[in-house]
Protein backbone atom coordinates (compact mmCIF):
# COMPACT_ATOMS: atom_id res chain seq x y z
CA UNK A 1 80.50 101.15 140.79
CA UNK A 2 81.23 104.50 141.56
CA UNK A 3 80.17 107.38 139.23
CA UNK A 4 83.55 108.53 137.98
CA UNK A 5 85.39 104.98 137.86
CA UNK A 6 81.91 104.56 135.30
CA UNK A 7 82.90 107.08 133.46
CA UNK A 8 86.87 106.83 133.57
CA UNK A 9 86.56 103.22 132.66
CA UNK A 10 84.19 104.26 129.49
CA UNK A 11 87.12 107.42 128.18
CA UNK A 12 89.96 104.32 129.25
CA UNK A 13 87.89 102.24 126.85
CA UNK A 14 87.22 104.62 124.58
CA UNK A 15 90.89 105.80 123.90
CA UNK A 16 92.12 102.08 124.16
CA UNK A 17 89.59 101.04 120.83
CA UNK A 18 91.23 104.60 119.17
CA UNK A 19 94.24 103.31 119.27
CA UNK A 20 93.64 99.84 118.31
CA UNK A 21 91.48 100.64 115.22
CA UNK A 22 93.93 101.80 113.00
CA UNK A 23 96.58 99.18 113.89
CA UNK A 24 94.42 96.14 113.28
CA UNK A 25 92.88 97.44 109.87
CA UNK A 26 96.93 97.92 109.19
CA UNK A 27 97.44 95.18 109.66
CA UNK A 28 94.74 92.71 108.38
CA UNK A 29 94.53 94.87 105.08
CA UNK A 30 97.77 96.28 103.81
CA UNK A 31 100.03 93.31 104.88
CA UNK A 32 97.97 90.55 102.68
CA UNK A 33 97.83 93.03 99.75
CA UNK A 34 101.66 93.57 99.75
CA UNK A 35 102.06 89.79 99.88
CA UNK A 36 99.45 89.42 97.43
CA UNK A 37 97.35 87.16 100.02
CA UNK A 38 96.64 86.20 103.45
CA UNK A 39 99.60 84.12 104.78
CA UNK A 40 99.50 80.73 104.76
CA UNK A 41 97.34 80.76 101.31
CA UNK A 42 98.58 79.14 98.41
CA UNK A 43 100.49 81.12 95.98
CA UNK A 44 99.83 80.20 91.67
CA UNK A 45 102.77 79.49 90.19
CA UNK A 46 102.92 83.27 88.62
CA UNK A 47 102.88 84.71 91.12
CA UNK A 48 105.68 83.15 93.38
CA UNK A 49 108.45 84.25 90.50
CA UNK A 50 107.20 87.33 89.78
CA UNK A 51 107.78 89.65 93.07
CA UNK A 52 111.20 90.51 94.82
CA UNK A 53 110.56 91.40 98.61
CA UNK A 54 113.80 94.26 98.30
């Protein structure tokens, strides 16, 4: 491989992971605590009456 593909490939990769960081700890952190779990969990009986979603 070519010297600047190399090094193209590494800023591509580079900028790429940047911009998937913040989306994927977004996602997988502030979603299940404003549901109050992970989907697909079992809610306890307080808590399924005790949150409106408006």
């Amino acid at each position: 491989m070519d010297i600047s593909l190399r090094l193209f490939t590494r800023q591509f990769m580079g900028v790429v992971l940047a911009a998937l960081v913040p989306v994927i700890l977004v996602a997988f952190l502030s979603i299940p605590y404003s549901l109050g779990g992970h989907p697909g969990e079992e809610r306890s009986a307080e808590n399924l009456g005790s949150r409106h979603m408006t």
